[in-house]
C-alpha atoms as a PDB file:
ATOM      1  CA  UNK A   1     160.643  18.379  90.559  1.00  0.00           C
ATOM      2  CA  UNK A   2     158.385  18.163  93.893  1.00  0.00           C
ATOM      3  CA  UNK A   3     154.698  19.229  93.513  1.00  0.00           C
ATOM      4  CA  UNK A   4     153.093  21.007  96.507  1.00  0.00           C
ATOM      5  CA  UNK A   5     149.922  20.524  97.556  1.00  0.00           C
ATOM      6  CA  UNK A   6     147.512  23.439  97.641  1.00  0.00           C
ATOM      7  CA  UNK A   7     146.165  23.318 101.187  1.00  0.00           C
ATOM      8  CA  UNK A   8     142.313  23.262 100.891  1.00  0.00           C
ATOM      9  CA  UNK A   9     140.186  23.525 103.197  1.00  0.00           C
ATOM     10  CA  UNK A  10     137.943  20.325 103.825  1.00  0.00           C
ATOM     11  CA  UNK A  11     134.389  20.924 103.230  1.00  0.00           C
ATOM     12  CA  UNK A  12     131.857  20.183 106.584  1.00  0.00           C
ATOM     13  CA  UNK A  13     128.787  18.112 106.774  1.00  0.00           C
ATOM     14  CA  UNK A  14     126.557  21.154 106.599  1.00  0.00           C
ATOM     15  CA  UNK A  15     128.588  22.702 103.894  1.00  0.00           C
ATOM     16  CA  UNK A  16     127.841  19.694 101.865  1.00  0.00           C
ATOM     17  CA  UNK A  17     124.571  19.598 102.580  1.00  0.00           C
ATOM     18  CA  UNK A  18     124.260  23.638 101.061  1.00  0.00           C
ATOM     19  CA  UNK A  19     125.947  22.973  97.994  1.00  0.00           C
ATOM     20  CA  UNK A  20     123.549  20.033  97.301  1.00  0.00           C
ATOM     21  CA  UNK A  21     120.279  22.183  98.280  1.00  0.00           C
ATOM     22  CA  UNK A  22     121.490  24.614  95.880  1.00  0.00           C
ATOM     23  CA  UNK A  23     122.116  22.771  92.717  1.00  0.00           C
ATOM     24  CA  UNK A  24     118.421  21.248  93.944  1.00  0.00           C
ATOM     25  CA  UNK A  25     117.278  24.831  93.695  1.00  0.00           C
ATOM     26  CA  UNK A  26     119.100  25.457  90.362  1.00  0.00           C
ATOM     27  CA  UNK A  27     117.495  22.300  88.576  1.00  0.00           C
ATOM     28  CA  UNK A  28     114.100  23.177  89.740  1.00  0.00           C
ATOM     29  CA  UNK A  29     114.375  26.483  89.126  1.00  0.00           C
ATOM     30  CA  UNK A  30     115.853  25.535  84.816  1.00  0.00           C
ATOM     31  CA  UNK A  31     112.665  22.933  85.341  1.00  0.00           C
ATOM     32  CA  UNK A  32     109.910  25.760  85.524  1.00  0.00           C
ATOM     33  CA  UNK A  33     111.309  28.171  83.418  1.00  0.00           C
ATOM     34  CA  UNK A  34     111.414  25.034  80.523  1.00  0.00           C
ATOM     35  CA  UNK A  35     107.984  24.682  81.545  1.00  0.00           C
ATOM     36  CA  UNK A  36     107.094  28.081  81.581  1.00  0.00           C
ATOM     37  CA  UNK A  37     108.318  28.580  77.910  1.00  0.00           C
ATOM     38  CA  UNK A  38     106.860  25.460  76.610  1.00  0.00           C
ATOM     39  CA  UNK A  39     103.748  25.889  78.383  1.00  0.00           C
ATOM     40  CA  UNK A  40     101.838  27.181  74.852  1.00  0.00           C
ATOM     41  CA  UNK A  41     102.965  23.694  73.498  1.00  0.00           C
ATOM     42  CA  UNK A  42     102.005  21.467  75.974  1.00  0.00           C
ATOM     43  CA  UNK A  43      98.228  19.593  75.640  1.00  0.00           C
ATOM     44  CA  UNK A  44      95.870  18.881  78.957  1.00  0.00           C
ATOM     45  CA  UNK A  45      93.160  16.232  77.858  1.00  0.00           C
ATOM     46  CA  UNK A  46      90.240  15.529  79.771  1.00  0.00           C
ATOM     47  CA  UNK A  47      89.328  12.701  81.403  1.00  0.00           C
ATOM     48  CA  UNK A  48      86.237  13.127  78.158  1.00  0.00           C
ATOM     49  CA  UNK A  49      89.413  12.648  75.513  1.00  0.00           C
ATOM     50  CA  UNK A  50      89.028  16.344  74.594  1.00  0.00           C
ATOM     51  CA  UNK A  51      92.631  17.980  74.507  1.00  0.00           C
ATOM     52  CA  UNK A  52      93.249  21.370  74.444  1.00  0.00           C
ATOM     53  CA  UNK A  53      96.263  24.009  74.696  1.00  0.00           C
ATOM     54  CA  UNK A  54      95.814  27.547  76.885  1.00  0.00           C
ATOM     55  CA  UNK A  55      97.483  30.764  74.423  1.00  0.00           C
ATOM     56  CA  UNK A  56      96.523  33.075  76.949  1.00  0.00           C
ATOM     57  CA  UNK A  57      94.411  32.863  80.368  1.00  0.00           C
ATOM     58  CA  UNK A  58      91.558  35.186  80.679  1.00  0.00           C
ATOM     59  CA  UNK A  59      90.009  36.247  83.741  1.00  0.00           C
ATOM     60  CA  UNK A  60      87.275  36.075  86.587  1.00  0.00           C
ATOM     61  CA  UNK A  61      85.056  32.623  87.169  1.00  0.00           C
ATOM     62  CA  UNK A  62      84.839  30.050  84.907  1.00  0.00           C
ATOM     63  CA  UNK A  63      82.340  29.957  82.045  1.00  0.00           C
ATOM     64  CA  UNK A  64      78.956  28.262  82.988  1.00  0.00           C
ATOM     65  CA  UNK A  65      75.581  26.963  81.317  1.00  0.00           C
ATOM     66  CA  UNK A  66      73.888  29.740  82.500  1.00  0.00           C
ATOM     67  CA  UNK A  67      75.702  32.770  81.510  1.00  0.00           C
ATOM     68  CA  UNK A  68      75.758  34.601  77.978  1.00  0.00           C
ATOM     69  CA  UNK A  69      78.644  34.295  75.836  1.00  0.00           C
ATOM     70  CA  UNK A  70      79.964  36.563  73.229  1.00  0.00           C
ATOM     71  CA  UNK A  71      82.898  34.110  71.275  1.00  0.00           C
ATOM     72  CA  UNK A  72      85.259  34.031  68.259  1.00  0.00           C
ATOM     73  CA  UNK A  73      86.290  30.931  66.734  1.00  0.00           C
ATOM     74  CA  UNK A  74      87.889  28.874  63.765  1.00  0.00           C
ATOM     75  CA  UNK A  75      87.945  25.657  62.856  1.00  0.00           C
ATOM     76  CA  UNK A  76      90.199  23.369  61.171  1.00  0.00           C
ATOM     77  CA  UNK A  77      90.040  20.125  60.232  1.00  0.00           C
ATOM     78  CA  UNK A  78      92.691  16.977  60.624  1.00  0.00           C
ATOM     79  CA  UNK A  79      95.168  18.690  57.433  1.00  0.00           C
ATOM     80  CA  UNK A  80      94.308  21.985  58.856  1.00  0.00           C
ATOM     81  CA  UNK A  81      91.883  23.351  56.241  1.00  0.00           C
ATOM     82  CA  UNK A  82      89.592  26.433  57.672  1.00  0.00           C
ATOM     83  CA  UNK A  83      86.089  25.258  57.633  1.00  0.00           C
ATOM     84  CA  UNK A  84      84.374  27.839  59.696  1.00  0.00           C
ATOM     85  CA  UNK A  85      86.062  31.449  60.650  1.00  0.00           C
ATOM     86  CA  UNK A  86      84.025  34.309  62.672  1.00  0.00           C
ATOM     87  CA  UNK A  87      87.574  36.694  62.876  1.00  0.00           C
ATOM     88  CA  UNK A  88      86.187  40.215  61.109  1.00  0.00           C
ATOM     89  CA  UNK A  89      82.914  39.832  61.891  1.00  0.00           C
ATOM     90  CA  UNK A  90      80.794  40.963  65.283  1.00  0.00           C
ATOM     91  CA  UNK A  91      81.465  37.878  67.838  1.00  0.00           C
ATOM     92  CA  UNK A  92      79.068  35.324  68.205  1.00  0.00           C
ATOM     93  CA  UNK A  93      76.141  35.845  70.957  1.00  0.00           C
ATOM     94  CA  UNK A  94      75.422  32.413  72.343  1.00  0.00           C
ATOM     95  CA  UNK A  95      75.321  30.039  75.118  1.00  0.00           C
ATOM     96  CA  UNK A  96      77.109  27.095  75.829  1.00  0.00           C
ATOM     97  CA  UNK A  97      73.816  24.820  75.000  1.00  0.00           C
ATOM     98  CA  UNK A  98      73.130  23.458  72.178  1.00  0.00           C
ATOM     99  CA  UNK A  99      77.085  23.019  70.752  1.00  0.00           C
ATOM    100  CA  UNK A 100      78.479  19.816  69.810  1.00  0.00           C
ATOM    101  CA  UNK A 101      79.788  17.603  73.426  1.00  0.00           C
ATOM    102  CA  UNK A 102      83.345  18.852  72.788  1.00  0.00           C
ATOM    103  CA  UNK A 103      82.983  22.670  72.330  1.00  0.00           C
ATOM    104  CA  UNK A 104      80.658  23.280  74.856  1.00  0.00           C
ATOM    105  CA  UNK A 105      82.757  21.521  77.530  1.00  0.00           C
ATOM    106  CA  UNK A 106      85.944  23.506  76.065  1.00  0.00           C
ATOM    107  CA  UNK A 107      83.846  26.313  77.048  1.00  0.00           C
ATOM    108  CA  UNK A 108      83.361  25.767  80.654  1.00  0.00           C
ATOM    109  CA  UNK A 109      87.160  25.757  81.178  1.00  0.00           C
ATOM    110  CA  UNK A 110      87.470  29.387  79.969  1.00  0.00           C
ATOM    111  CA  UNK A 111      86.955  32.823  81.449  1.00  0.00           C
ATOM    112  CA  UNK A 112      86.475  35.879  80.125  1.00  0.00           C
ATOM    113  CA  UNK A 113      89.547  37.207  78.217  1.00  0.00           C
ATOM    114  CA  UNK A 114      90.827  33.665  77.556  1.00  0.00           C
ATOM    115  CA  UNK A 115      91.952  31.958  74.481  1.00  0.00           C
ATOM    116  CA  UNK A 116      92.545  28.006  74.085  1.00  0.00           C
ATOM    117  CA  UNK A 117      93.137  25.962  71.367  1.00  0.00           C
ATOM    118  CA  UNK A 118      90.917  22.402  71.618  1.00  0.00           C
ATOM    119  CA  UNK A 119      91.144  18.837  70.049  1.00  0.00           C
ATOM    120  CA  UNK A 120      87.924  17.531  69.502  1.00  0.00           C
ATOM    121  CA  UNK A 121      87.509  13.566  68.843  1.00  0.00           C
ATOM    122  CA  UNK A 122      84.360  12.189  66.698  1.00  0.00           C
ATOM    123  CA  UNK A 123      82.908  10.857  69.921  1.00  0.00           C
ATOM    124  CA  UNK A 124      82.564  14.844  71.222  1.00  0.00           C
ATOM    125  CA  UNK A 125      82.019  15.923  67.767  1.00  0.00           C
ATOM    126  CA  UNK A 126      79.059  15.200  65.613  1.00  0.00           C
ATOM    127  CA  UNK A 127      78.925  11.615  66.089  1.00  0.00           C
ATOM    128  CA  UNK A 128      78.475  10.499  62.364  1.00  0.00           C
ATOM    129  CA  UNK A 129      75.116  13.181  62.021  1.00  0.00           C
ATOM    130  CA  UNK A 130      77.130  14.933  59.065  1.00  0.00           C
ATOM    131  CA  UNK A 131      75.299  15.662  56.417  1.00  0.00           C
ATOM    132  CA  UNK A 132      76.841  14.567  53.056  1.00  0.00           C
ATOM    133  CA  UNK A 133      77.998  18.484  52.268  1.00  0.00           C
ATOM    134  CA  UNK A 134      79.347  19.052  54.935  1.00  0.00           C
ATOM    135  CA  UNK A 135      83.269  20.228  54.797  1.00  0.00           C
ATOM    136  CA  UNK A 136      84.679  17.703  57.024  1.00  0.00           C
ATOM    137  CA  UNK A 137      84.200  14.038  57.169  1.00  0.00           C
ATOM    138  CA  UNK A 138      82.429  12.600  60.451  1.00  0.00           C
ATOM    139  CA  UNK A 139      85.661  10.383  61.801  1.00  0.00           C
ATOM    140  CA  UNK A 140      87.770  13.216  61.619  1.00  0.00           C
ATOM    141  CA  UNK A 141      89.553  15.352  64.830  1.00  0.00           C
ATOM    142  CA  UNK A 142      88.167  18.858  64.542  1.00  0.00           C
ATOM    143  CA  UNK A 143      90.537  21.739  65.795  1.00  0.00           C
ATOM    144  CA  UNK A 144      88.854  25.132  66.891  1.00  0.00           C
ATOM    145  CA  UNK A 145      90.662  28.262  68.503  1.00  0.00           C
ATOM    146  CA  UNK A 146      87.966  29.672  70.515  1.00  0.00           C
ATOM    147  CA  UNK A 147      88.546  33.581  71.889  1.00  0.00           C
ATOM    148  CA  UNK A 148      85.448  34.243  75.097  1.00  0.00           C
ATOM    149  CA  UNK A 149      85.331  37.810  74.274  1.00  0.00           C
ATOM    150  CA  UNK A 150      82.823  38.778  76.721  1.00  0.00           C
ATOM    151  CA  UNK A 151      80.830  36.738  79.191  1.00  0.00           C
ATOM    152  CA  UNK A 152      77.491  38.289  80.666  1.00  0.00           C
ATOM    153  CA  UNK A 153      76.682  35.876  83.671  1.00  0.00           C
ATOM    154  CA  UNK A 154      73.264  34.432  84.395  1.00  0.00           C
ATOM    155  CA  UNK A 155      72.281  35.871  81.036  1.00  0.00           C
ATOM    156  CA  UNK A 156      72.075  32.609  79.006  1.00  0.00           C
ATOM    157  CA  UNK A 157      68.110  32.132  79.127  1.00  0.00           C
ATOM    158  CA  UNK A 158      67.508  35.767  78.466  1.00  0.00           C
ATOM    159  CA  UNK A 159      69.688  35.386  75.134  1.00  0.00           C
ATOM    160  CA  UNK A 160      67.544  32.221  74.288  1.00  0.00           C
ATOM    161  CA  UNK A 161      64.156  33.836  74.701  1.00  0.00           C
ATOM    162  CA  UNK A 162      65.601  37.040  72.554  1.00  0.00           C
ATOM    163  CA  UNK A 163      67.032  34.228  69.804  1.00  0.00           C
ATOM    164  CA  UNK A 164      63.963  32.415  69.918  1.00  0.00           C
ATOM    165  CA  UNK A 165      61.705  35.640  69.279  1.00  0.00           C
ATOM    166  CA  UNK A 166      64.161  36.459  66.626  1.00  0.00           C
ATOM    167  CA  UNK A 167      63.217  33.204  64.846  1.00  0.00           C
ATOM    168  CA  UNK A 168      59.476  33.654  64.943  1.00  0.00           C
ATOM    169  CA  UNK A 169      59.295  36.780  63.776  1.00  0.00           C
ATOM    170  CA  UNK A 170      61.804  35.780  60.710  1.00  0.00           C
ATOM    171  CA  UNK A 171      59.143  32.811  60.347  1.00  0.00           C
ATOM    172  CA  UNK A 172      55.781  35.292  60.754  1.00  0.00           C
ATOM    173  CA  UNK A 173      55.279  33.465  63.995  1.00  0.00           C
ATOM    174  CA  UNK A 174      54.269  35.241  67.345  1.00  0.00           C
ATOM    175  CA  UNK A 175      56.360  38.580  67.538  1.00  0.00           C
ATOM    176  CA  UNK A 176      56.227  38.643  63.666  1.00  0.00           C
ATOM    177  CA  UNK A 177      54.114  40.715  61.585  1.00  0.00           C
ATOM    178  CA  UNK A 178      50.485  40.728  63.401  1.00  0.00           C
ATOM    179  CA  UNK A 179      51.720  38.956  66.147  1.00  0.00           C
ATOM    180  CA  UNK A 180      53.271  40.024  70.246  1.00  0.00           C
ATOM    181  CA  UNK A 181      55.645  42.124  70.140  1.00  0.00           C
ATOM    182  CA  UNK A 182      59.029  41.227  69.883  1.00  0.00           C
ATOM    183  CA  UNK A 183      62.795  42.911  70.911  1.00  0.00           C
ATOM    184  CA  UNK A 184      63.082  46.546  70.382  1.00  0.00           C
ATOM    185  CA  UNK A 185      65.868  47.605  67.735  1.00  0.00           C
ATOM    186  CA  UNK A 186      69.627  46.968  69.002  1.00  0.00           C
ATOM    187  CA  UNK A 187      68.381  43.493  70.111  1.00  0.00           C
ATOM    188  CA  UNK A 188      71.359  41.101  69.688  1.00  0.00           C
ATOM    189  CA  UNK A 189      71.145  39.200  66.819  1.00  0.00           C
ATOM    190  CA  UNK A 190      71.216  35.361  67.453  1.00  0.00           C
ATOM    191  CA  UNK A 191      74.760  34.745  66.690  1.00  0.00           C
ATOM    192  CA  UNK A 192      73.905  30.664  66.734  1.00  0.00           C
ATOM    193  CA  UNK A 193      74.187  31.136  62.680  1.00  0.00           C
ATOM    194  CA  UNK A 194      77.310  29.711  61.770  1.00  0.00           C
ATOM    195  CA  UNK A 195      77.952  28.206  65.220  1.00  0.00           C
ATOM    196  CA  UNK A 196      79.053  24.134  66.134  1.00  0.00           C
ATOM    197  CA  UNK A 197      75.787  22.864  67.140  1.00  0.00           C
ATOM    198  CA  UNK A 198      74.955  19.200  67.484  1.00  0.00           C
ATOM    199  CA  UNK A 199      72.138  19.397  65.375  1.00  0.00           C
ATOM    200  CA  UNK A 200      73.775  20.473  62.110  1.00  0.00           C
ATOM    201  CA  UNK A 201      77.972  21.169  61.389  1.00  0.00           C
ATOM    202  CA  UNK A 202      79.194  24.717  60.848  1.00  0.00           C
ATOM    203  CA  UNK A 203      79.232  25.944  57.649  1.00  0.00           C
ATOM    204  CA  UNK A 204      82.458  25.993  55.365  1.00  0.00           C
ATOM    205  CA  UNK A 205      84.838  28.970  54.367  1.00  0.00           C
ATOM    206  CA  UNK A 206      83.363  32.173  55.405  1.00  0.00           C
ATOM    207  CA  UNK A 207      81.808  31.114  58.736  1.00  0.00           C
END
């Protein structure tokens, strides 16, 4: 029994070159939307050694050292035990000064809006200052989820002087009984309490 050929057409140099540019296109194309729906997954570390994930991108300029920040966080240690926790409570009024290396420079990568999740080594944590009590062990990588709920730019060394009157007047100190006047009512409270400084680690459990 004879076969016949099917008479197909031969395909042309350009034609060639199409199909090729296509499946190009297709691969490229399956790349980004792998990327796309890994993207939550994926860690960006600094050239510091701090690592950190984006959950969602916020919006306008970038977080500075002068602006006023009100923030939500929680942090976990290594096994991922909750140490501190601000969710259900106002949001923390502070600046980026006076946190621990690694949070504050987590900070500046955020706008308003944004939520990232960050990876912070020993050597941007509290550098073996922790206090015998406290809830984590110096050595360990510290995990925080940090939400910038509200960013008030150029506002960071009005917030300090407010904070700073706050503290006198809780110590009887100028703006405290007898003394200058301090901040009306509806001043912000200092919202440092319960924060990552590098001075002293942030409380366990509730904060």
């Amino acid at each position: 029994m004879s076969v016949t050929a099917v008479p197909l057409r031969p395909l042309t140099r350009g034609s060639v070159l199409k199909l090729w540019i296509g499946l190009a296109v297709l691969v490229l194309a399956a790349v980004a939307l792998a990327w796309y729906g890994t993207r939550a997954l994926q860690r960006i570390t600094t050239a510091s050694g701090l690592q950190y994930q984006v959950i969602e991108e916020g919006e306008g300029p970038l977080v500075t050292a002068a602006d006023a920040l009100r923030i939500h966080f929680i942090g976990r240690r290594e096994n991922g035990e909750v140490f501190a926790n601000t969710l259900g409570q106002q949001p923390v009024e502070t600046t980026t000064d006076g946190f621990i290396p690694g949070f504050a420079e987590g900070l500046k990568l955020m706008r308003k809006g944004a939520r990232y999740r960050f990876w912070i080594p020993p050597s941007l944590g509290y550098r073996g200052q922790v206090p015998p009590t406290a809830p984590f062990r110096a050595d360990e990588t510290l995990a925080f989820d940090i939400e910038v709920v509200d960013v008030a730019p150029g506002m960071a060394q009005m917030l300090q002087m407010q904070q700073m009157q706050q503290m006198q007047q809780m110590q009887g100190g100028p703006g405290g009984p007898g003394g200058p006047e301090g901040p009306g009512e509806g001043a912000p409270p200092s919202g440092r309490e319960g924060a990552p400084s590098g001075r002293e680690p942030a409380p366990g459990g509730g904060r």
